[in-house]
N, C-alpha and C. Protein backbone atom coordinates (compact mmCIF):
# COMPACT_ATOMS: atom_id res chain seq x y z
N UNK A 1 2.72 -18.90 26.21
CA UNK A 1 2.19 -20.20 25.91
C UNK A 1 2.32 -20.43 24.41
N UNK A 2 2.76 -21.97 23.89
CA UNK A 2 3.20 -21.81 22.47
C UNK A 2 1.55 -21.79 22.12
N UNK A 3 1.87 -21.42 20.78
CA UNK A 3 0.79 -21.65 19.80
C UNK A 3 0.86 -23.03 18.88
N UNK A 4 -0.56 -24.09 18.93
CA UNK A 4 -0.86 -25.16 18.25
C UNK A 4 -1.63 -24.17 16.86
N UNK A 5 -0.89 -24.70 15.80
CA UNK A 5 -1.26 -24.08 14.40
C UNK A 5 -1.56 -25.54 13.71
N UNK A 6 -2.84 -25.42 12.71
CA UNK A 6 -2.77 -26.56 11.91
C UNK A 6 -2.62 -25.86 10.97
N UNK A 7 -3.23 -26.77 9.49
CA UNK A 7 -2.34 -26.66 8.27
C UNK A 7 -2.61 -25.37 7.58
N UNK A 8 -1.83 -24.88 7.13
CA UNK A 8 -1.46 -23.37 6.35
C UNK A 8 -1.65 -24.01 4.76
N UNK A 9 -2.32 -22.60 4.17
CA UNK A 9 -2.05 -22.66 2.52
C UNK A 9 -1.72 -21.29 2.50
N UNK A 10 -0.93 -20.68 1.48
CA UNK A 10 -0.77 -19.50 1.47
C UNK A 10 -0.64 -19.59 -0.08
N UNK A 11 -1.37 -19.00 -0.97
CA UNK A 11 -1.81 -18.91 -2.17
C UNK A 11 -1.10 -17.27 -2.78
N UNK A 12 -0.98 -16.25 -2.24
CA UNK A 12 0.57 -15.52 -2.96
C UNK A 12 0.65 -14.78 -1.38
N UNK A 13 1.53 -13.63 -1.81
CA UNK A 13 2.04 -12.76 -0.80
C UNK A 13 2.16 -11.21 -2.07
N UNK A 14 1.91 -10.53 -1.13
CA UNK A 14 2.65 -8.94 -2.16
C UNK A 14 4.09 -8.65 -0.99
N UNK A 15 4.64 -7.81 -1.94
CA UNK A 15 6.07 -7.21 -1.24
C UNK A 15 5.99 -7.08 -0.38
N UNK A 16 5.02 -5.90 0.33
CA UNK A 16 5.04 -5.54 1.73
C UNK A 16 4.52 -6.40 2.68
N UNK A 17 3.77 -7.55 2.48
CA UNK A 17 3.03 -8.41 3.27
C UNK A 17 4.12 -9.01 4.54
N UNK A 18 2.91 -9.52 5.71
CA UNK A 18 3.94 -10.24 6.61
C UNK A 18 2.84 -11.47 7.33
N UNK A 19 3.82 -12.52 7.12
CA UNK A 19 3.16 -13.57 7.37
C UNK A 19 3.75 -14.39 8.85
N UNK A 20 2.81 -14.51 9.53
CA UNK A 20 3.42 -14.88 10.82
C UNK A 20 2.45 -16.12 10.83
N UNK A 21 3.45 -17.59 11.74
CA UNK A 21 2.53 -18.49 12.43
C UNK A 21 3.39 -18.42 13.56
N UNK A 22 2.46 -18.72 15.19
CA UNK A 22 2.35 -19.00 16.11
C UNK A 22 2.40 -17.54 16.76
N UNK A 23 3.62 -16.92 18.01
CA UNK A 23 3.34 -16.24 19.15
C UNK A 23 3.69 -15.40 18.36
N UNK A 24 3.26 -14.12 18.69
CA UNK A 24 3.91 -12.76 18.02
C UNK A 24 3.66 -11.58 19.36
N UNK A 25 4.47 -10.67 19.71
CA UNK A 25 4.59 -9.49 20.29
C UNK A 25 4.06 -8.51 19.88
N UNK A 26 4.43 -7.85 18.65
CA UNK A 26 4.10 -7.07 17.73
C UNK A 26 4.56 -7.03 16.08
N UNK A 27 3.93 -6.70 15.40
CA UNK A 27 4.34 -6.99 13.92
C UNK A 27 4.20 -5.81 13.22
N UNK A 28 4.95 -5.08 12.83
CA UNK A 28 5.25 -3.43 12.68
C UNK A 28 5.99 -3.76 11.10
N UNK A 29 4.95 -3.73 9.59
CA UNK A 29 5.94 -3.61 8.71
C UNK A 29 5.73 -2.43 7.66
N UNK A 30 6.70 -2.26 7.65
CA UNK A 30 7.15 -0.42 7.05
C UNK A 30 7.50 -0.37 5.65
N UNK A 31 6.37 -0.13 5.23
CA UNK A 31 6.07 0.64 3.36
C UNK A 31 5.84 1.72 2.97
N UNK A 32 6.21 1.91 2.02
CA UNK A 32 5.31 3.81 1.48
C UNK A 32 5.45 3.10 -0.25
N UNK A 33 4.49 4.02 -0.47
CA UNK A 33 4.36 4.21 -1.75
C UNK A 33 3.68 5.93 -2.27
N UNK A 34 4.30 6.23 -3.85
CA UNK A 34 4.10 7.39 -4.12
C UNK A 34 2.60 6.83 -5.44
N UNK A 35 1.80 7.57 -5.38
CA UNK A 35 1.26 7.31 -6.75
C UNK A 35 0.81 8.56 -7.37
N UNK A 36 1.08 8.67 -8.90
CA UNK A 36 0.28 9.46 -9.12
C UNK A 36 -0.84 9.25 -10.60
N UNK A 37 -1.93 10.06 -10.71
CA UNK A 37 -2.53 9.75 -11.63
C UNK A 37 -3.08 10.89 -12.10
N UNK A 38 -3.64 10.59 -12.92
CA UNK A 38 -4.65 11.68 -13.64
C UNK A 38 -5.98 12.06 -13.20
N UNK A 39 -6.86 13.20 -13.38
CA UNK A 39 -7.78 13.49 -13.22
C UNK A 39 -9.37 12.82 -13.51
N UNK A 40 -10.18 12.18 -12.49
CA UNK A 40 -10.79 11.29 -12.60
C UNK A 40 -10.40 9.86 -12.62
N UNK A 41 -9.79 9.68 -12.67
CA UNK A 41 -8.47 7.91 -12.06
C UNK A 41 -9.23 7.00 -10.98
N UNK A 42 -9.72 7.75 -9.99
CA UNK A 42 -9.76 6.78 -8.43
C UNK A 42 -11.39 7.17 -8.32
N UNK A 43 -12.10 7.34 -9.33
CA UNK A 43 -13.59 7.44 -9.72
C UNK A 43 -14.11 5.99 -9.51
N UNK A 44 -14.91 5.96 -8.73
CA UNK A 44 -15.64 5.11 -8.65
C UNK A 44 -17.48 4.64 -8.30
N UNK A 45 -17.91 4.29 -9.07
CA UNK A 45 -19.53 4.12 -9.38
C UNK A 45 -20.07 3.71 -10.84
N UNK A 46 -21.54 3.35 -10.96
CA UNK A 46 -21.94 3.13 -12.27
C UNK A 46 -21.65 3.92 -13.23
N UNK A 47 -22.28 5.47 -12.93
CA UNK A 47 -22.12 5.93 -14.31
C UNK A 47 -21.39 6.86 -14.05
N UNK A 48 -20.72 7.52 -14.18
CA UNK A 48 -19.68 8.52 -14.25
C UNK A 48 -19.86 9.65 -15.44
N UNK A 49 -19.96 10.66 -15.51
CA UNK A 49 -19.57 11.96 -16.29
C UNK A 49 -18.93 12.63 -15.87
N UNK A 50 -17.81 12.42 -16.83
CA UNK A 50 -16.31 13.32 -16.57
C UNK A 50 -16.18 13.72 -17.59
N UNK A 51 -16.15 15.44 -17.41
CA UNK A 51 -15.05 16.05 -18.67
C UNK A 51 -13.65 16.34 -18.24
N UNK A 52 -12.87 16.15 -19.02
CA UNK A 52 -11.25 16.84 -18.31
C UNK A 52 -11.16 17.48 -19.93
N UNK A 53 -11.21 18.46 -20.09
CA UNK A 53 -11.13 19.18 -21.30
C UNK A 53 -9.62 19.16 -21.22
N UNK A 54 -8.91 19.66 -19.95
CA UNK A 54 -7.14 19.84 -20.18
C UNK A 54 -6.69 19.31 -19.07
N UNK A 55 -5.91 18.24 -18.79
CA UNK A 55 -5.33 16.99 -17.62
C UNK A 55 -4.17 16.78 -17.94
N UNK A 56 -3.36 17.43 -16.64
CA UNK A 56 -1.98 17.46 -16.77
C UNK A 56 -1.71 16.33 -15.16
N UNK A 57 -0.69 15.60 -14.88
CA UNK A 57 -0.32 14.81 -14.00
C UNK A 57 0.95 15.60 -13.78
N UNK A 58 1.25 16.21 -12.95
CA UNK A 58 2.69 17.03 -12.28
C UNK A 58 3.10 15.84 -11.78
N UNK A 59 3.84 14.55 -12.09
CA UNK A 59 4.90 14.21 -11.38
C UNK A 59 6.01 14.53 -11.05
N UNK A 60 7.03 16.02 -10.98
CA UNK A 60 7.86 16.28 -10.34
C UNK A 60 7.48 16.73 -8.93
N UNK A 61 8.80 16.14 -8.03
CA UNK A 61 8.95 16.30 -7.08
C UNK A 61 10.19 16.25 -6.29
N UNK A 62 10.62 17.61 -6.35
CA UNK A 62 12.03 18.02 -5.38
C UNK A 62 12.78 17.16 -4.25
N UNK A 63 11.21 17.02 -3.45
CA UNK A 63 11.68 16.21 -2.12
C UNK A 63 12.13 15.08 -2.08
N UNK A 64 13.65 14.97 -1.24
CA UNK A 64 14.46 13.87 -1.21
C UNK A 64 13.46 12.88 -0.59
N UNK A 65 12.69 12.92 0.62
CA UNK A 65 11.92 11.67 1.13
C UNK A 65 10.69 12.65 1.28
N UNK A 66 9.61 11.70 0.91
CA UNK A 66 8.48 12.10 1.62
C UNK A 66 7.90 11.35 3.05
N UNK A 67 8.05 10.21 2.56
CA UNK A 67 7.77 9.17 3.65
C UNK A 67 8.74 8.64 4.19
N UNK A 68 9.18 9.44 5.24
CA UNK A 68 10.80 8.13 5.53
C UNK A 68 9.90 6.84 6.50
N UNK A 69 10.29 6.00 6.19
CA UNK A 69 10.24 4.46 7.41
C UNK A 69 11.25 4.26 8.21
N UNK A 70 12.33 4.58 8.17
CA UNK A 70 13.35 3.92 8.50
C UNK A 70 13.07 4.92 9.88
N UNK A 71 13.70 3.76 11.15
CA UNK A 71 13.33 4.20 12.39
C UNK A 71 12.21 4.33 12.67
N UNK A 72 11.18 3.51 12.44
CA UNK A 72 9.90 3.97 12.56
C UNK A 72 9.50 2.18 13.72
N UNK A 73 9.32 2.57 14.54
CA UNK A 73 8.49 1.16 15.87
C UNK A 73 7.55 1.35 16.08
């Protein structure tokens, strides 16, 4: 049965986003991301006490894929 849609605003999108109007089956969209950071980074609350006296970030990494997508339903 179609779908009656009224009016759309769409104010941004990011890369990976997926925007559908009316019937959909399934909507399967395939991202990865690597991040890395430093020690105490993804801290979150009022007050925080952190020492990092010595903070090293190892970004090497050998591996050809970590996350493959491709072929992925």
């Amino acid at each position: 049965m179609p779908a009656f849609v009224g009016a759309v605003n769409v104010n941004s999108m990011g890369t990976a986003a997926v925007f559908n109007i009316g019937d959909v089956y399934t909507i399967a969209p395939e991202s990865s991301a690597k991040t890395f950071s430093g020690a105490g980074s993804f801290n979150t609350a009022e007050r925080i006490q952190l020492r990092n006296d010595y903070s090293v970030t190892n970004t090497y990494d050998n591996d050809l894929y970590d996350q493959p997508v491709t072929g992925n339903l």
